[in-house]
Protein backbone atom coordinates (compact mmCIF):
# COMPACT_ATOMS: atom_id res chain seq x y z
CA UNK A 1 -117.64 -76.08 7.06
CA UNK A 2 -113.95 -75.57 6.62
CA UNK A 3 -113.90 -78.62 4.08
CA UNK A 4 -116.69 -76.76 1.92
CA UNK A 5 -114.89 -73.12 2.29
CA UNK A 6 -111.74 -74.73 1.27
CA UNK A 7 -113.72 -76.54 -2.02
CA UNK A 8 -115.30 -72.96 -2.94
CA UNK A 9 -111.71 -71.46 -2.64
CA UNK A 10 -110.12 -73.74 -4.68
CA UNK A 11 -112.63 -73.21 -7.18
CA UNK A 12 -112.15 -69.42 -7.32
CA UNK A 13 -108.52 -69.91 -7.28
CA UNK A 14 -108.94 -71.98 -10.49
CA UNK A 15 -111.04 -69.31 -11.61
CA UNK A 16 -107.97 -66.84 -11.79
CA UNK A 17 -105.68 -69.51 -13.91
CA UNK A 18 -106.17 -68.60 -17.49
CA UNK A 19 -106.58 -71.36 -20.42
CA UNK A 20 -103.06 -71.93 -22.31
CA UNK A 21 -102.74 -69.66 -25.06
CA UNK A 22 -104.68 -67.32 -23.53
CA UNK A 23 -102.41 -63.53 -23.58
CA UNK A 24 -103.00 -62.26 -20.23
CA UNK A 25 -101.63 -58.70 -20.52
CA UNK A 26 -103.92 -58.32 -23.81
CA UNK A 27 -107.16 -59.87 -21.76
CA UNK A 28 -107.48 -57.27 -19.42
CA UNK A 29 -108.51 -54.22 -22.17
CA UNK A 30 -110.77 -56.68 -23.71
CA UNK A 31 -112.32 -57.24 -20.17
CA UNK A 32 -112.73 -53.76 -19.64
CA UNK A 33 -114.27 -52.92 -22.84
CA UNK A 34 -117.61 -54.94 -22.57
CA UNK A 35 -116.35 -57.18 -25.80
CA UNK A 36 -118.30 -60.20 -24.94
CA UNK A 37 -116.12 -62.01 -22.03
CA UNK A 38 -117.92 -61.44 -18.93
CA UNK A 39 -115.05 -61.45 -16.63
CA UNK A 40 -111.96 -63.22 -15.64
CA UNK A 41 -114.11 -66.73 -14.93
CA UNK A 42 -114.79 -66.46 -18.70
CA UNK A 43 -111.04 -67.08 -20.01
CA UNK A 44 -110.18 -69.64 -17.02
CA UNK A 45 -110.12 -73.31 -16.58
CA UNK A 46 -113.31 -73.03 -14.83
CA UNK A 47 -115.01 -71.08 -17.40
CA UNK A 48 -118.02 -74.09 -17.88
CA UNK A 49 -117.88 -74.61 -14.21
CA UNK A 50 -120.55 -77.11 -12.95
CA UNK A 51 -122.79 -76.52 -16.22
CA UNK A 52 -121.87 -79.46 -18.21
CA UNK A 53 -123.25 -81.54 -15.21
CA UNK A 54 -125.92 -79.26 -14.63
CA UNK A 55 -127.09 -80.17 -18.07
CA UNK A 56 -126.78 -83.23 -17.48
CA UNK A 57 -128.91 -83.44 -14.71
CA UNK A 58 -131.59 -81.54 -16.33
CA UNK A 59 -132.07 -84.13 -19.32
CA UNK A 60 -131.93 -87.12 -16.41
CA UNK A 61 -134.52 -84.78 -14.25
CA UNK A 62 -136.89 -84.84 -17.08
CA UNK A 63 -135.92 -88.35 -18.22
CA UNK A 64 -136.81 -89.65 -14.58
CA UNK A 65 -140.38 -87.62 -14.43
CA UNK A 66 -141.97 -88.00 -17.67
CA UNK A 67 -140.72 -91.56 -18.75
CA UNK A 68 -142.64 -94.69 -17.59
CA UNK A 69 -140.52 -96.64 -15.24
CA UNK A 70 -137.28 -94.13 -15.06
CA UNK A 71 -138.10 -93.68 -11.74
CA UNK A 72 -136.57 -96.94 -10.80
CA UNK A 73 -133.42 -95.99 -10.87
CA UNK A 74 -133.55 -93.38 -8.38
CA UNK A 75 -133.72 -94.81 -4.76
CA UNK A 76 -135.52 -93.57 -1.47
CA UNK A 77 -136.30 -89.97 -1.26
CA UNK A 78 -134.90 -89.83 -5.10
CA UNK A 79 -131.39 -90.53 -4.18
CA UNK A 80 -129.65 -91.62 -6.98
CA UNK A 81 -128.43 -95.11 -7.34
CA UNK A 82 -124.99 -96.10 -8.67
CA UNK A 83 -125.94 -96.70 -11.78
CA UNK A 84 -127.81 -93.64 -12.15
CA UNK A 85 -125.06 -91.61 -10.54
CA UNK A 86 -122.30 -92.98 -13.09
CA UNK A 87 -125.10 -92.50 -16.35
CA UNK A 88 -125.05 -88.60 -15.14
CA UNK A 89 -121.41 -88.32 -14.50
CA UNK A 90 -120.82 -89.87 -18.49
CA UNK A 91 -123.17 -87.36 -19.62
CA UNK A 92 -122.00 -84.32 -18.43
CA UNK A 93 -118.08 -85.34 -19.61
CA UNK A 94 -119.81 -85.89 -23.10
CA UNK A 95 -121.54 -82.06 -22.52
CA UNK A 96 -118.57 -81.03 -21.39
CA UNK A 97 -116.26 -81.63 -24.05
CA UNK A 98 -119.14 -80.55 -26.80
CA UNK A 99 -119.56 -77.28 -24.12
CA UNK A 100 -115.88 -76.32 -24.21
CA UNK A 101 -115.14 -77.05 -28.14
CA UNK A 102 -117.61 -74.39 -28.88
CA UNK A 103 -116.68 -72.31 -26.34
CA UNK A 104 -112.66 -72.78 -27.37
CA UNK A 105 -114.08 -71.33 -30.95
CA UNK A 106 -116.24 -68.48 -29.43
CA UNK A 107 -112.75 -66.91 -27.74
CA UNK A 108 -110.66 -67.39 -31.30
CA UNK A 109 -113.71 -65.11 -32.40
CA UNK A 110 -112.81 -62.47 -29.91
CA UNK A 111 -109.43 -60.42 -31.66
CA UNK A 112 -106.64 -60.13 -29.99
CA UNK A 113 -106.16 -62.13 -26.85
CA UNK A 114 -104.69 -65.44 -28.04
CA UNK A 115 -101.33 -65.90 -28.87
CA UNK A 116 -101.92 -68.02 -31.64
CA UNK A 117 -105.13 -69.31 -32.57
CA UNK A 118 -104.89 -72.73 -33.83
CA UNK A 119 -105.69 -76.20 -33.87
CA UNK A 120 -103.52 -76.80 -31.18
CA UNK A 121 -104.78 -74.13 -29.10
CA UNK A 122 -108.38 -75.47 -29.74
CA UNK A 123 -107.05 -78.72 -28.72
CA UNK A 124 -105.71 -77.56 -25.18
CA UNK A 125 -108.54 -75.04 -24.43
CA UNK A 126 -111.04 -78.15 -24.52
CA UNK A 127 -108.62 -80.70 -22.55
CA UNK A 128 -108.54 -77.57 -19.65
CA UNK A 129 -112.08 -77.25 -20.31
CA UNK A 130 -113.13 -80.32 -19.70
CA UNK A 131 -110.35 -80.59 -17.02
CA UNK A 132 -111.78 -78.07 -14.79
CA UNK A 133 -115.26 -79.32 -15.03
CA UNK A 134 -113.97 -82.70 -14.09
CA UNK A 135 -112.26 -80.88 -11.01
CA UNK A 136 -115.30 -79.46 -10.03
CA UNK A 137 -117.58 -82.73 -9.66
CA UNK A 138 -114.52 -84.38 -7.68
CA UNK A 139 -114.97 -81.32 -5.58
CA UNK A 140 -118.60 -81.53 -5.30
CA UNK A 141 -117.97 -84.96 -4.28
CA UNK A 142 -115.62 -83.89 -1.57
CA UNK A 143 -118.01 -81.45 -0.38
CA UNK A 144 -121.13 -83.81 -0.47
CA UNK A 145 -118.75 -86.25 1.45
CA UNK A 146 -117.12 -84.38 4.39
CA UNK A 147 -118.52 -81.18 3.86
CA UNK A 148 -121.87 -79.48 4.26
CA UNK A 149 -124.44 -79.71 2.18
CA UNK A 150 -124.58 -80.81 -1.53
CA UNK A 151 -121.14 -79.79 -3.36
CA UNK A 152 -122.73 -79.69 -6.99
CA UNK A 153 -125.55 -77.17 -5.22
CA UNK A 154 -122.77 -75.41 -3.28
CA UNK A 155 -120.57 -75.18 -6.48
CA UNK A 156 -123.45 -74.38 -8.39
CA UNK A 157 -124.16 -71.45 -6.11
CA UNK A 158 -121.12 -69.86 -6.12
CA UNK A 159 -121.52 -68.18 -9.81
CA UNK A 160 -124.49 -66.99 -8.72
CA UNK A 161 -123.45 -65.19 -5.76
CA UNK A 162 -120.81 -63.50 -7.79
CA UNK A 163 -123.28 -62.52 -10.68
CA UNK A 164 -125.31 -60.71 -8.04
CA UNK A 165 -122.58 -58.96 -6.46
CA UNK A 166 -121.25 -57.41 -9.81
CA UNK A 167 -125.19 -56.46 -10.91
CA UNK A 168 -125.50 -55.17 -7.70
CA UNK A 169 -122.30 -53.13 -7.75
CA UNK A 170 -123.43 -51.91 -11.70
CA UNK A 171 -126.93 -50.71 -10.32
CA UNK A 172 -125.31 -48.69 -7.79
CA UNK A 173 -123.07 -47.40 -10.01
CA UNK A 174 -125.72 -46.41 -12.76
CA UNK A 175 -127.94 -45.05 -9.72
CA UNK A 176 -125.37 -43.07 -8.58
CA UNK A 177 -124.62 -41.54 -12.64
CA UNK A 178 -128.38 -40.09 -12.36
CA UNK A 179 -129.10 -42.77 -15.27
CA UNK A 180 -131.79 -44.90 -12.75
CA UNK A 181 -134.29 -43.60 -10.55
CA UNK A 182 -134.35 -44.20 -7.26
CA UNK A 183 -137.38 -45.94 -7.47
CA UNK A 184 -136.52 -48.66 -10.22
CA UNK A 185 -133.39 -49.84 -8.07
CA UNK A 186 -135.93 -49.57 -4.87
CA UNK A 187 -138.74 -51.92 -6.55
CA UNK A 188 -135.43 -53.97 -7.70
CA UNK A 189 -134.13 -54.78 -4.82
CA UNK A 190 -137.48 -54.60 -2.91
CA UNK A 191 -138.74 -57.25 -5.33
CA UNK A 192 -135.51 -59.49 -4.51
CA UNK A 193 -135.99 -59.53 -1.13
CA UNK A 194 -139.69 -60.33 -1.39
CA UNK A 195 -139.02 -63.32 -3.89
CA UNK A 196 -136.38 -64.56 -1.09
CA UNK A 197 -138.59 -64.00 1.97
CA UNK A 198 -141.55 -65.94 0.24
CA UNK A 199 -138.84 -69.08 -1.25
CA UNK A 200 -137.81 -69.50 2.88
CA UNK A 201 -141.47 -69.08 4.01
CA UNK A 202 -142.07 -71.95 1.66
CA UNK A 203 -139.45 -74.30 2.74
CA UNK A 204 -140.77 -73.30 6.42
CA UNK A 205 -143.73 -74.42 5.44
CA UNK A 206 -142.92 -77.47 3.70
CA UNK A 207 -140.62 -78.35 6.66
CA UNK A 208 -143.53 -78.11 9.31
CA UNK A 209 -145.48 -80.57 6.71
CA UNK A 210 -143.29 -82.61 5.50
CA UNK A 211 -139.95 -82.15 5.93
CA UNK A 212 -137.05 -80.38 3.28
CA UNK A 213 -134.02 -82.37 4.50
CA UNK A 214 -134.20 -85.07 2.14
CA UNK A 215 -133.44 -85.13 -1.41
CA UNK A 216 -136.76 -85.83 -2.89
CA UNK A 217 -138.62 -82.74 -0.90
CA UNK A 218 -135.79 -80.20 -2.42
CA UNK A 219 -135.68 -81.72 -5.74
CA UNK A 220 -140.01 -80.43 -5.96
CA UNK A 221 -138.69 -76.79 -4.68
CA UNK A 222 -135.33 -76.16 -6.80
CA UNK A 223 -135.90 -78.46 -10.03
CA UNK A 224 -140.22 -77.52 -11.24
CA UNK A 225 -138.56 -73.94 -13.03
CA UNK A 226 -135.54 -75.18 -13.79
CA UNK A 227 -137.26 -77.50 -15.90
CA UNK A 228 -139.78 -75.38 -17.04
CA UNK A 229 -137.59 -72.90 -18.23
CA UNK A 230 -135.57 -75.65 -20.07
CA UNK A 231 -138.04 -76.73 -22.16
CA UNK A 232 -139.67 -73.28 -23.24
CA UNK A 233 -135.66 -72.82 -23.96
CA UNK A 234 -136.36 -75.81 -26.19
CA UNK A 235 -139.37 -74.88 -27.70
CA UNK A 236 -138.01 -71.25 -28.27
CA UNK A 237 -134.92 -72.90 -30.36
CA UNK A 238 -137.30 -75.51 -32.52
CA UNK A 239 -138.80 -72.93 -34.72
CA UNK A 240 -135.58 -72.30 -36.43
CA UNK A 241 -135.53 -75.11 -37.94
CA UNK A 242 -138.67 -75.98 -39.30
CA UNK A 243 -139.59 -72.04 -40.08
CA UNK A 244 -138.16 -69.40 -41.85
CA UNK A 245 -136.35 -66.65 -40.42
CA UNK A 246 -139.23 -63.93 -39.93
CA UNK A 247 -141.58 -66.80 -38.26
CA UNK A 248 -138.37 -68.14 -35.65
CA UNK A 249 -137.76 -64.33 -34.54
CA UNK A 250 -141.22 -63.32 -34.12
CA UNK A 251 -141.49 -66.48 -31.96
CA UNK A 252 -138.50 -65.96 -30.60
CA UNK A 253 -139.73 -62.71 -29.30
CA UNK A 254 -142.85 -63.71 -28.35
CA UNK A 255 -141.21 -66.64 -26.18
CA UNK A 256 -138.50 -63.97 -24.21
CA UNK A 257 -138.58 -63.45 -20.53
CA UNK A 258 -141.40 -61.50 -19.34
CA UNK A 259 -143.77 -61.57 -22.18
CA UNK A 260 -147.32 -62.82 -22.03
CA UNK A 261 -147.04 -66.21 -23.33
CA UNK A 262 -143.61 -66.87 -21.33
CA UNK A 263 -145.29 -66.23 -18.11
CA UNK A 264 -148.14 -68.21 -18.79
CA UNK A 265 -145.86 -70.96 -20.19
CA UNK A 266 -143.24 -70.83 -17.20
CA UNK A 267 -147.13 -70.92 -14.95
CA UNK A 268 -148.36 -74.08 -16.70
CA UNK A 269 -145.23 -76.25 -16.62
CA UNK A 270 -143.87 -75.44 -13.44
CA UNK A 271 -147.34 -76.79 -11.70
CA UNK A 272 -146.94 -79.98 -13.80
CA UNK A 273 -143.14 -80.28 -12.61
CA UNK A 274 -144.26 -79.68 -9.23
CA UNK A 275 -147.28 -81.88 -9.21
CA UNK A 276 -144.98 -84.55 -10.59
CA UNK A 277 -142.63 -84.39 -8.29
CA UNK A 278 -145.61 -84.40 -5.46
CA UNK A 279 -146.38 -88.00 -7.12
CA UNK A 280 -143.25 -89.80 -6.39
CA UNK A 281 -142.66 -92.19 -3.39
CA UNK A 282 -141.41 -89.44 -1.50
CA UNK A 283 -143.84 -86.77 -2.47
CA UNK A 284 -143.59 -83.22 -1.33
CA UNK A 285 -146.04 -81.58 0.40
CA UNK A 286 -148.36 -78.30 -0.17
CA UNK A 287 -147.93 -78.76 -4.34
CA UNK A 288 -150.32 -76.00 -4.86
CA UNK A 289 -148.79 -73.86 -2.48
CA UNK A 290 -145.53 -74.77 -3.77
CA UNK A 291 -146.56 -74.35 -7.64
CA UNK A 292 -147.96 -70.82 -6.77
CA UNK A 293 -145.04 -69.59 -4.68
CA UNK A 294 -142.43 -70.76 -7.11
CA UNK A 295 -144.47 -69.34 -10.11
CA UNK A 296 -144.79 -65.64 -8.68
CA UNK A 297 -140.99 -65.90 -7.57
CA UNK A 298 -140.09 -66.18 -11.33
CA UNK A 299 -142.79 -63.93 -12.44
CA UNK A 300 -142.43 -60.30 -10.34
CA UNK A 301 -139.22 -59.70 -11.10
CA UNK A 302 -139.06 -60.68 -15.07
CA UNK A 303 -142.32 -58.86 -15.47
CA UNK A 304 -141.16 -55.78 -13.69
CA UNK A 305 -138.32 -56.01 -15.83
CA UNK A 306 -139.79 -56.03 -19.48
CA UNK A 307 -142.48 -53.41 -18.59
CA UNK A 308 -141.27 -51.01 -16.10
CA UNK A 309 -137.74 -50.97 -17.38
CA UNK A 310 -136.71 -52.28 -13.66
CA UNK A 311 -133.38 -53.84 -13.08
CA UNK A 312 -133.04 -57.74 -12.51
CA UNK A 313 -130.84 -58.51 -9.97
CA UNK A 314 -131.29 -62.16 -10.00
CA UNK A 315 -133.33 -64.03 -11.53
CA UNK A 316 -136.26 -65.87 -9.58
CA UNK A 317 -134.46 -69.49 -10.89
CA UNK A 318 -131.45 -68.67 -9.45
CA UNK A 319 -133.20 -66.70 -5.96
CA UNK A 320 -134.89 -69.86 -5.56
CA UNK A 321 -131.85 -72.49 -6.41
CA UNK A 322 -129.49 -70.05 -3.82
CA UNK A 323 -132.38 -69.46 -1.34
CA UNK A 324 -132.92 -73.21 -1.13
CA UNK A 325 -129.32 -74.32 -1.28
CA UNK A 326 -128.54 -71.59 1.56
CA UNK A 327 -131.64 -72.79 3.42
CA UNK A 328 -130.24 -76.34 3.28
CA UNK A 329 -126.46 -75.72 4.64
CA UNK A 330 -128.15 -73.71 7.58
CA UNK A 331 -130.25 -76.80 8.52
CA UNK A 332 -127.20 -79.25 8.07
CA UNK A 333 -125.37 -76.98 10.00
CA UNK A 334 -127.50 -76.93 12.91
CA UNK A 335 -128.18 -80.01 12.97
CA UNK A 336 -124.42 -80.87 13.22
CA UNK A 337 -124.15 -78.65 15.87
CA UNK A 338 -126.95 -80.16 17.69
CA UNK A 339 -125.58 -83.97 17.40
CA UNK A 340 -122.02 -82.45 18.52
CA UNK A 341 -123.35 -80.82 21.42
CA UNK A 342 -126.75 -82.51 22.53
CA UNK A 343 -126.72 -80.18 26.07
């Protein structure tokens, strides 16, 4: 446990060391004022955090499912082999450095808070960029190693946690103002803690059947809307360029979290992902169960959102990923204290 605490804080101390160029005094107005940086993460080192490998993983997820024979180079229980491993780590350095080049041009958009935006300040943003990102996997690596749990989860988690501490703090803060009922930030929260309580009753569930310890019985929770969600993301983004303008926004709009033919989207493919995943050598158990739980989780709180004008505190990716990831590092943990102290 200490090894992963110290990880996590070395990754939030990275996340308070600005990118080089970057003028500190002038960043904190432009924080304040809503301009499109989302907080002091945004302008630091750590600013693409675990993504690039994230996306990584998500095109070798999909790869591995859908393709004939891809499965071969995952081992027992979907562990990843070497080569596998090293194919993903490539990958997500080659996101990584695409990732942070447009994100080095998004903040010489934003007026004001470079000292000089050039070349060579393009140049350095992407090198600390890609940098921290690098740090990060050689943390998750540490943390996978002689810590608990899976780092890249852990480190992926972390974000998250943060995000729903700051939308929890702004609904309070708006609730207090008079500006949201009661009720909204009620059914908000109410709905959060229903989503959680049904993602742990799952992973009860699957652990009386089958067992969630190993990779491959995780992978069939976490992954199936991850994946869904990706490739609506996909589908959302092909429109614009084989329509015009009018067509791509109405579909666009059609396609946005919440609406009709999201939902039933998000429904169909995350049963598929799940009942894919229930196929491998290592199948998880209760698919249906799984596919239902998993597709209500994500489709409560989204709804609620678009038609009741409730807040989203988290979104029912994310509850499950954290739920999941949580759920995991309590089991390790136990378990470690069990083998330390067998009495």
């Amino acid at each position: 446990m200490l090894v992963t605490l110290a990880a996590v804080a070395l990754y939030r101390l990275g996340c308070h060391i600005p990118l080089p160029g970057i003028d500190v005094e002038a960043l904190a107005p432009v924080l304040q004022s809503g301009s499109g940086l989302a907080g002091l993460d945004a302008s630091s080192i750590m600013a693409l955090g675990v993504m690039p490998w994230f996306s990584a993983l998500i095109l070798a997820e999909v790869v591995a499912l859908i393709l004939p024979g891809a499965g071969q180079y995952r081992g027992p229980n979907a562990e990843p082999r070497p080569l596998y491993g090293r194919a993903v780590v490539v990958l997500a350095l080659v996101f990584a450095v695409f990732q942070a080049a447009g994100y080095a041009r998004a903040l010489e958009q934003v007026d004001n808070i470079l000292i000089e935006p050039n070349e060579s300040f393009r140049m350095t943003a992407i090198a600390s960029l890609v940098g921290g990102t690098m740090l990060l996997m050689v943390l998750a690596r540490v943390i996978s190693r002689h810590g608990i749990g899976s780092g890249f989860w852990v480190l992926l988690t972390v974000p998250m946690l943060s995000l729903f501490v700051a939308r929890l703090a702004a609904v309070w803060q708006v609730l207090q103002s008079g500006d949201l009922s009661a009720a909204s930030a009620a059914l908000s929260l109410g709905l959060l803690l229903a989503a959680a309580a049904a993602v742990v009753g799952l992973l009860r569930a699957l652990e009386k059947s089958g067992g969630t310890t190993s990779t491959g019985a995780l992978d069939g929770v976490i992954w199936p809307l991850l994946l869904a969600s990706t490739l609506i993301g996909w589908a959302g983004v092909l429109p614009w360029f084989t329509s015009d303008g009018t067509t791509a926004q109405a579909w666009t709009e059609a396609m946005a979290p919440g609406r009709p033919l999201d939902l039933v989207l998000m429904a169909l493919l995350t049963a598929m992902f799940v009942w894919l995943y229930a196929l491998r050598a290592t199948p998880i158990a209760l698919p249906w169960t799984t596919a239902t739980v998993l597709v209500l989780v994500y489709a409560l709180p989204v709804a609620a959102t678009a038609y009741l004008d409730v807040p989203l505190l988290l979104d029912g990716r994310w509850i499950v990923v954290l739920v999941a990831v949580l759920f995991s590092v309590a089991k390790l943990w136990q378990s470690s204290d069990a083998m330390a102290d067998p009495q």
